[in-house]
PDB file of N, CA and C in Angstrom:
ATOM      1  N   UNK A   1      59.592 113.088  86.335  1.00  0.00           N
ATOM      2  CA  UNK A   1      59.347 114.416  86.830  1.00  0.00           C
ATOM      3  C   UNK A   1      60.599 114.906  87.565  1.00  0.00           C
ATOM      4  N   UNK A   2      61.024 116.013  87.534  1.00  0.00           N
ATOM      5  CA  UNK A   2      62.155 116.370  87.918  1.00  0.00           C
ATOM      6  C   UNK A   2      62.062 117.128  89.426  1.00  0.00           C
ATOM      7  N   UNK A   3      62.712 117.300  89.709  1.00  0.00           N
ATOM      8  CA  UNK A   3      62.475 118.262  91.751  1.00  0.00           C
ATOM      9  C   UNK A   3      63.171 119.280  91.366  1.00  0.00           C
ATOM     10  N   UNK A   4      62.092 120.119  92.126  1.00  0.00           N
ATOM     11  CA  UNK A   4      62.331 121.637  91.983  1.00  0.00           C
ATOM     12  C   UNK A   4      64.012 122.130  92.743  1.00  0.00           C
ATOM     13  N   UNK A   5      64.587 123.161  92.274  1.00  0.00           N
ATOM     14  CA  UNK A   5      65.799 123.730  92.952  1.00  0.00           C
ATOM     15  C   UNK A   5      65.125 124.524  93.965  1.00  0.00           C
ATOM     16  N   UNK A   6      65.482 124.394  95.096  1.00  0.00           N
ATOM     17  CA  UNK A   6      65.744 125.481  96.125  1.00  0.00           C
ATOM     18  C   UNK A   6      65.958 126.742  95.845  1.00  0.00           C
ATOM     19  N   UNK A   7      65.306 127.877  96.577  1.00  0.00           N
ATOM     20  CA  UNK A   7      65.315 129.056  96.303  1.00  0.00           C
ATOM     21  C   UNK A   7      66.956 129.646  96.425  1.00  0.00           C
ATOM     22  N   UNK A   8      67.145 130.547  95.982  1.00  0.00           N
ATOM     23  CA  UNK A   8      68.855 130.692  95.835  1.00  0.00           C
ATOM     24  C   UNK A   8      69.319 131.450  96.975  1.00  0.00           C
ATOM     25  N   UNK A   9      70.022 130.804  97.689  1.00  0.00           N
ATOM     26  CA  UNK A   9      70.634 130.780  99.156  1.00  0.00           C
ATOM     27  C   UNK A   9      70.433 130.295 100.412  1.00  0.00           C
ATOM     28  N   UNK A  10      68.992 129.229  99.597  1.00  0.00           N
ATOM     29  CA  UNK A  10      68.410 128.530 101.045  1.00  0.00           C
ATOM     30  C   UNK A  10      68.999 126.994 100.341  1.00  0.00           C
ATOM     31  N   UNK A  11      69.991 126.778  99.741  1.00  0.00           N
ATOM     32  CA  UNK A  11      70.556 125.377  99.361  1.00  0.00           C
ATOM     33  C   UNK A  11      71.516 124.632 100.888  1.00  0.00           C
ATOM     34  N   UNK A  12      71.079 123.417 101.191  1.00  0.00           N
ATOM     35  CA  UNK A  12      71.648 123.135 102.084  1.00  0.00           C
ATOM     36  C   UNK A  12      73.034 122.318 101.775  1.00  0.00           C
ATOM     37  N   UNK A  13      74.290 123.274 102.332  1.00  0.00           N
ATOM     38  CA  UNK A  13      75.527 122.409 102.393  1.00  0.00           C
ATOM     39  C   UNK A  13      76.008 121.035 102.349  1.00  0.00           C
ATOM     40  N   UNK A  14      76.289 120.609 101.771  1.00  0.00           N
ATOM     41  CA  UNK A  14      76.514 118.730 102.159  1.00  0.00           C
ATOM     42  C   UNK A  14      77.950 118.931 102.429  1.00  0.00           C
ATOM     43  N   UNK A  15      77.986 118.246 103.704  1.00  0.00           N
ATOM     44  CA  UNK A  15      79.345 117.752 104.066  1.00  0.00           C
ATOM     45  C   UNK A  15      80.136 116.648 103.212  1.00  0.00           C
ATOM     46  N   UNK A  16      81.440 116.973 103.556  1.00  0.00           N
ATOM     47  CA  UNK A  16      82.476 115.807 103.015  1.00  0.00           C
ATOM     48  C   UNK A  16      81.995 114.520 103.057  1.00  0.00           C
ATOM     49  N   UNK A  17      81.407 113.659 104.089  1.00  0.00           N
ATOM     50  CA  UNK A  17      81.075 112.657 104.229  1.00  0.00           C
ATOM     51  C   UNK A  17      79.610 112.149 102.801  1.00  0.00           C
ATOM     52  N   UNK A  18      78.750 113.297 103.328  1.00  0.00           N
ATOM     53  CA  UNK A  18      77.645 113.176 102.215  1.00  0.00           C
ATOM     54  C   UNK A  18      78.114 113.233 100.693  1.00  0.00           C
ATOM     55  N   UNK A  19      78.955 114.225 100.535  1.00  0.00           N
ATOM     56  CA  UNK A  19      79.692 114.118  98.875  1.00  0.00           C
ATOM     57  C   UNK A  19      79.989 113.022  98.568  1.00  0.00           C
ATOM     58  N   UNK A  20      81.109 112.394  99.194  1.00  0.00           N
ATOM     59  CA  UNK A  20      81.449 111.082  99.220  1.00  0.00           C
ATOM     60  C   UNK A  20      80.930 110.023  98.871  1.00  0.00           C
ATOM     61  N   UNK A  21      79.513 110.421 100.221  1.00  0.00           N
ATOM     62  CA  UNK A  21      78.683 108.615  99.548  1.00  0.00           C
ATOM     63  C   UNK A  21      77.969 108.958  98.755  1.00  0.00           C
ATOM     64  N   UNK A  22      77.475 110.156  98.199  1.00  0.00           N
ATOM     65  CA  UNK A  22      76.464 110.873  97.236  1.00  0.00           C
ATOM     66  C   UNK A  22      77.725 109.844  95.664  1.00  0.00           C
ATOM     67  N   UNK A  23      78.892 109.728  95.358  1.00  0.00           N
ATOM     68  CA  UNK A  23      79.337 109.279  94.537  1.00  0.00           C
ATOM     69  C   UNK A  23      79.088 108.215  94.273  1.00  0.00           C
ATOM     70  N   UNK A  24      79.392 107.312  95.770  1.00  0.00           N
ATOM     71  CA  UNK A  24      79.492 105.828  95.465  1.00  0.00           C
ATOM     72  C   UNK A  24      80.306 104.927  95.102  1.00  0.00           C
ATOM     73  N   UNK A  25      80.653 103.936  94.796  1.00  0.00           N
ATOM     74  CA  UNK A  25      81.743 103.176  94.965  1.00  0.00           C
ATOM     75  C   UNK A  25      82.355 102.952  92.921  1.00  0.00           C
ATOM     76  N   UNK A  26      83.031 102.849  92.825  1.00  0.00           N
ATOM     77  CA  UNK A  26      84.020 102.700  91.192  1.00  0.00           C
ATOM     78  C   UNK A  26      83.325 101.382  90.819  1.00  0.00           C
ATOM     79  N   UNK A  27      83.015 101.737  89.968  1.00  0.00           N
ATOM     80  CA  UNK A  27      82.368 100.781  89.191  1.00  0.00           C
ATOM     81  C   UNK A  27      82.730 100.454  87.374  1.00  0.00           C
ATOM     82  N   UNK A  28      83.699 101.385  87.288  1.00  0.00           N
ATOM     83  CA  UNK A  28      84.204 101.163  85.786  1.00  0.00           C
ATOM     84  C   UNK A  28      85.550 100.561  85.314  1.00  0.00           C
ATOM     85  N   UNK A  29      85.677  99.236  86.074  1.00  0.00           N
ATOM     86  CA  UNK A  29      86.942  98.196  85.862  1.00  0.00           C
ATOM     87  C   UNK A  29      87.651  98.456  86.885  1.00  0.00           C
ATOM     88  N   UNK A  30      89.594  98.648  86.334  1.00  0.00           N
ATOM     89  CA  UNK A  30      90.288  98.424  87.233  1.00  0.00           C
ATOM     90  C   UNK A  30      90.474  99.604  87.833  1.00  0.00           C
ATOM     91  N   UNK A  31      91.126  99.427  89.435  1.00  0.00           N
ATOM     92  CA  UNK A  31      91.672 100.881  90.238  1.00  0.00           C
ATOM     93  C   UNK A  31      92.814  99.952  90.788  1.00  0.00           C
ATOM     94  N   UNK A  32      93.612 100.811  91.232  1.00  0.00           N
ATOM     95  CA  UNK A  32      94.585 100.639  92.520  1.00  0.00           C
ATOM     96  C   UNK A  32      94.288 100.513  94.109  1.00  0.00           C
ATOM     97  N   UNK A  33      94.702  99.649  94.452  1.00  0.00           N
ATOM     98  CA  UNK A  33      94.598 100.278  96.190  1.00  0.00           C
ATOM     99  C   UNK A  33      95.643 101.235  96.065  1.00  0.00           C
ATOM    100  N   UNK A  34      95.329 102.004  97.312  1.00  0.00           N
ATOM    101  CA  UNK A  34      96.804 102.924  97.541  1.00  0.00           C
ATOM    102  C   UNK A  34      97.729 102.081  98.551  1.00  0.00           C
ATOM    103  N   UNK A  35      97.967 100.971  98.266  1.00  0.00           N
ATOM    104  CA  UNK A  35      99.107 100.716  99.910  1.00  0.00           C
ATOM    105  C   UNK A  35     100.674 100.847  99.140  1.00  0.00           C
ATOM    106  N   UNK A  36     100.807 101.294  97.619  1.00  0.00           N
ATOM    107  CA  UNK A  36     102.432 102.107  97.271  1.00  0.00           C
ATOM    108  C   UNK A  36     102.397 103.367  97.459  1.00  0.00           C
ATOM    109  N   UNK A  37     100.801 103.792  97.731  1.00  0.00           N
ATOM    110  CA  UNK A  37     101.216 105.070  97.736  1.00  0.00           C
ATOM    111  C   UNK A  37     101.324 105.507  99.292  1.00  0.00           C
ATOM    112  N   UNK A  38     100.564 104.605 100.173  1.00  0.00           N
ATOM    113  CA  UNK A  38     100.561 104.884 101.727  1.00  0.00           C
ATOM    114  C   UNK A  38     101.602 104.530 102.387  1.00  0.00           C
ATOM    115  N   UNK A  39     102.513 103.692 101.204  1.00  0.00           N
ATOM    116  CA  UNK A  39     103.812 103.208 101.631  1.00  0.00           C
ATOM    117  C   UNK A  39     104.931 103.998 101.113  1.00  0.00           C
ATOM    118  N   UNK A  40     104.830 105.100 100.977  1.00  0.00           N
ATOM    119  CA  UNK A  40     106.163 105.605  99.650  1.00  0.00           C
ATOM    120  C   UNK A  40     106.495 106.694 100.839  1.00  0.00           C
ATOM    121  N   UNK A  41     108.128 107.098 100.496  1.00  0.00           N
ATOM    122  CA  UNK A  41     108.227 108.206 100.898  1.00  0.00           C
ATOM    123  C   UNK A  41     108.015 109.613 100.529  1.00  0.00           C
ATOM    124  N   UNK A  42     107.924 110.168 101.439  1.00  0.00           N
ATOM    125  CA  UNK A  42     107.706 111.801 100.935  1.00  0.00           C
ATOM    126  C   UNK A  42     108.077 112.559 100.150  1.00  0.00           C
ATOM    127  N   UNK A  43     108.025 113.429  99.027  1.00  0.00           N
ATOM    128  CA  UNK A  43     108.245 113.882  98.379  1.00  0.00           C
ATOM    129  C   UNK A  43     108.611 113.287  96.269  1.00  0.00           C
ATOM    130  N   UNK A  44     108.630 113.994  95.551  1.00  0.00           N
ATOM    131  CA  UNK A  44     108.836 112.925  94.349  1.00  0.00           C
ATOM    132  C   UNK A  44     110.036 113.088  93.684  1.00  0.00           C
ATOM    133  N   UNK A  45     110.975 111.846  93.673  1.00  0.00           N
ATOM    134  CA  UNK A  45     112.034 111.820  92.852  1.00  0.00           C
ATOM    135  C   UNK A  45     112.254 110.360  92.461  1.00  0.00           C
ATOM    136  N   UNK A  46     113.263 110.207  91.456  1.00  0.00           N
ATOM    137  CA  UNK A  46     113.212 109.139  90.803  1.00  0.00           C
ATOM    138  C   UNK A  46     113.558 107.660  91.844  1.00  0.00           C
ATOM    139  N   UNK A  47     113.263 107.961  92.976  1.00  0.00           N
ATOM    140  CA  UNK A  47     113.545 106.982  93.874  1.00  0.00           C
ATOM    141  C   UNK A  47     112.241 106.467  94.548  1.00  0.00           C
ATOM    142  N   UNK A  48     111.667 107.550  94.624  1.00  0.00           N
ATOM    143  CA  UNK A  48     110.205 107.339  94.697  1.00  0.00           C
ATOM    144  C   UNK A  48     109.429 106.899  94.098  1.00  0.00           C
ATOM    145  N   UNK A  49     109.451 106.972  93.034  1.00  0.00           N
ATOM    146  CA  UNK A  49     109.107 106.259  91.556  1.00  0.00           C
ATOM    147  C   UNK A  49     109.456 105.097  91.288  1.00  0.00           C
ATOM    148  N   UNK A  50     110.178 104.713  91.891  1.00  0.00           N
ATOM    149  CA  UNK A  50     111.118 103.507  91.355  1.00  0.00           C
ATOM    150  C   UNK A  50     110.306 102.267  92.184  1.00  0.00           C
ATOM    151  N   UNK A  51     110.548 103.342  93.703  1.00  0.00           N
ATOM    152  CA  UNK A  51     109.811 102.037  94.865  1.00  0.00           C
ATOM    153  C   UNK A  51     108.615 102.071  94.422  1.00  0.00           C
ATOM    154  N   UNK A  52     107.585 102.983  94.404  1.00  0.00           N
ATOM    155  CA  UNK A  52     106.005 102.699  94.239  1.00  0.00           C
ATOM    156  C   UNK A  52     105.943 101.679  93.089  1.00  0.00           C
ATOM    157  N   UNK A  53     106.400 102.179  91.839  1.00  0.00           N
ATOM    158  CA  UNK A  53     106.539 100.684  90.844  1.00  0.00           C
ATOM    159  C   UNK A  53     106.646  99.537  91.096  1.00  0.00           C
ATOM    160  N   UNK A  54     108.096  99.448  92.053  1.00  0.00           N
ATOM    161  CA  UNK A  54     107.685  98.472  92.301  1.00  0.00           C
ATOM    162  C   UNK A  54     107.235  97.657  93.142  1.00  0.00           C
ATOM    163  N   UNK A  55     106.188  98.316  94.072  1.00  0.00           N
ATOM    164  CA  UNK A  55     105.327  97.845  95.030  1.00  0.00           C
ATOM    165  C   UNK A  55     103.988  97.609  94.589  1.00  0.00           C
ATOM    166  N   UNK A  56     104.369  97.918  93.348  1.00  0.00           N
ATOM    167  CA  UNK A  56     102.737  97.565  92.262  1.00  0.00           C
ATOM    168  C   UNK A  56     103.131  96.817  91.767  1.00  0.00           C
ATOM    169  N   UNK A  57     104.394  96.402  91.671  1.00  0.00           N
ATOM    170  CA  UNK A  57     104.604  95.335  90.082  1.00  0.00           C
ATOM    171  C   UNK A  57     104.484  95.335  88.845  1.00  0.00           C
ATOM    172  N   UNK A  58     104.800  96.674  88.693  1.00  0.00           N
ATOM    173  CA  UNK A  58     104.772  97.096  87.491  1.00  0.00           C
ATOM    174  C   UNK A  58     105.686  96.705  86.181  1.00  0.00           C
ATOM    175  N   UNK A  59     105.369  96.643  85.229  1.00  0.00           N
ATOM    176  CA  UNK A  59     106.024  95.856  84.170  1.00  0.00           C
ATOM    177  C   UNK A  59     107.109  97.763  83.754  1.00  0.00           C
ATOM    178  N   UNK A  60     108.589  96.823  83.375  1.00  0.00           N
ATOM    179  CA  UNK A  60     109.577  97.661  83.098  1.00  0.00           C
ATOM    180  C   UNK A  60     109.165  99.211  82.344  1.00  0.00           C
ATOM    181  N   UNK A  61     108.098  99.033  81.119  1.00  0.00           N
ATOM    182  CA  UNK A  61     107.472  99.730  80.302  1.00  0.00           C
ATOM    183  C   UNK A  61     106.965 100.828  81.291  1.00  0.00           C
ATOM    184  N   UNK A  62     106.428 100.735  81.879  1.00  0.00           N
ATOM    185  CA  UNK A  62     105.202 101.438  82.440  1.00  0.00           C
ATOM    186  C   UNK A  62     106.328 102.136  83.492  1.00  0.00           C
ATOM    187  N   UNK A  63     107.545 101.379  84.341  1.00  0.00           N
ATOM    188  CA  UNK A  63     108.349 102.416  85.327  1.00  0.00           C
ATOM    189  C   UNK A  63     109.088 103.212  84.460  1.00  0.00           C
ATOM    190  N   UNK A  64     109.286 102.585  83.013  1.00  0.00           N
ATOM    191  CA  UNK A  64     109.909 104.171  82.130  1.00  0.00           C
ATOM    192  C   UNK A  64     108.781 105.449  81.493  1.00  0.00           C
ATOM    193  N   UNK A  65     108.049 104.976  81.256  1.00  0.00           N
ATOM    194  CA  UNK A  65     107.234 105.901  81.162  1.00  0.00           C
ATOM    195  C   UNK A  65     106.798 106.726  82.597  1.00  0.00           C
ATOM    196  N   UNK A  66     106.408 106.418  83.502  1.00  0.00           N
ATOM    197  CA  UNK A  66     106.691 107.096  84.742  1.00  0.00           C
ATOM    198  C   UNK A  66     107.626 108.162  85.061  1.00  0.00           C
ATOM    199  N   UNK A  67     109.147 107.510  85.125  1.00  0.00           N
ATOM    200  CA  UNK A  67     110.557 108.204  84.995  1.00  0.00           C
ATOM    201  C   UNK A  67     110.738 108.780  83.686  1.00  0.00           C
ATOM    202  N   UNK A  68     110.148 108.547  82.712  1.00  0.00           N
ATOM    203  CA  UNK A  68     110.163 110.237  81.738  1.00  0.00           C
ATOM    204  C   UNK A  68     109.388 111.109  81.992  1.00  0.00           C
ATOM    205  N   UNK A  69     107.915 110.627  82.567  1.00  0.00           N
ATOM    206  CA  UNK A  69     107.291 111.713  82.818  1.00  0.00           C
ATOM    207  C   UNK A  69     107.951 112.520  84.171  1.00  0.00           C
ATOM    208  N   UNK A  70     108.403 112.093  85.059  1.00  0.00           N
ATOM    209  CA  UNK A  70     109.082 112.448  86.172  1.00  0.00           C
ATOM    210  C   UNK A  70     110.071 113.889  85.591  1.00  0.00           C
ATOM    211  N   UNK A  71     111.025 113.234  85.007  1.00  0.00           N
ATOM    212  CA  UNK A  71     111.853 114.182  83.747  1.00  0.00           C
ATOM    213  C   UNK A  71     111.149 115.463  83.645  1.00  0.00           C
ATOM    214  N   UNK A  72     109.951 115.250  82.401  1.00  0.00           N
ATOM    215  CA  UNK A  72     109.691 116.340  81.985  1.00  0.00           C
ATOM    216  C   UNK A  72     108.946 117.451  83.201  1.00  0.00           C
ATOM    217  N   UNK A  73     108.610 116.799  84.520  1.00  0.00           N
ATOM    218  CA  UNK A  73     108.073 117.393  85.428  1.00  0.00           C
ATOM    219  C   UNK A  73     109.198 118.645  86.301  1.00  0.00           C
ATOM    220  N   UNK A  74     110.246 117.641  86.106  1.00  0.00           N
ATOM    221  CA  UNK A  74     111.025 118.791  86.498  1.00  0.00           C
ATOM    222  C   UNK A  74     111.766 119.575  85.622  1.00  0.00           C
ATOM    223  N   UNK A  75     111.816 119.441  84.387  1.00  0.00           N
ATOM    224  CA  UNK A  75     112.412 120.715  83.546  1.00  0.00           C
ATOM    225  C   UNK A  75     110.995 121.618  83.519  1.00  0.00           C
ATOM    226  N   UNK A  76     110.207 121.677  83.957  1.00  0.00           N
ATOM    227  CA  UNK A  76     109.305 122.105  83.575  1.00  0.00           C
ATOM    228  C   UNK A  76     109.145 123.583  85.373  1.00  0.00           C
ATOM    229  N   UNK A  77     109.869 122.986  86.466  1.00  0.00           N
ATOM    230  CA  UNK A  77     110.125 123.715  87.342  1.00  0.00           C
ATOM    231  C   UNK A  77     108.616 124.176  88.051  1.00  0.00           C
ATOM    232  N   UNK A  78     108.691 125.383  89.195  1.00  0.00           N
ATOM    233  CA  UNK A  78     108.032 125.728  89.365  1.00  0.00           C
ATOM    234  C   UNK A  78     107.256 126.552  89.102  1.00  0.00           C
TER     235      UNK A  78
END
């Protein structure tokens, strides 16, 4: 049986916190922590790229593909 919608404009807001746990935790294989990304410096250039790689350990393949996509990000401008 399904629950009725709320009349339209009496829907109650959910905060950030409620969205959040309303998701729940990743459950479909691998993720990252962020500690290359909580560790990197500001802004993105190929130096930035270079360190986060390799603070993941990333295999050579994967930091060139990165640094081309980097490339096409900036011919591509604002």
């Amino acid at each position: 049986m399904t629950q009725a919608k709320p009349a339209p404009g009496t829907e109650k807001k959910m905060t950030d916190d409620e969205i959040i746990e309303s998701i729940g935790a990743y459950e479909f294989g691998w993720h990252d922590s962020d500690v290359a990304g909580a560790a990197a410096r500001r802004g993105l250039s190929e130096d930035v790229v270079r360190d986060i790689s390799s603070q993941k350990n990333e295999s050579e393949w994967m930091l060139e593909q990165r640094l081309k996509a980097l490339r096409m990000f900036e011919k591509k401008g604002n």
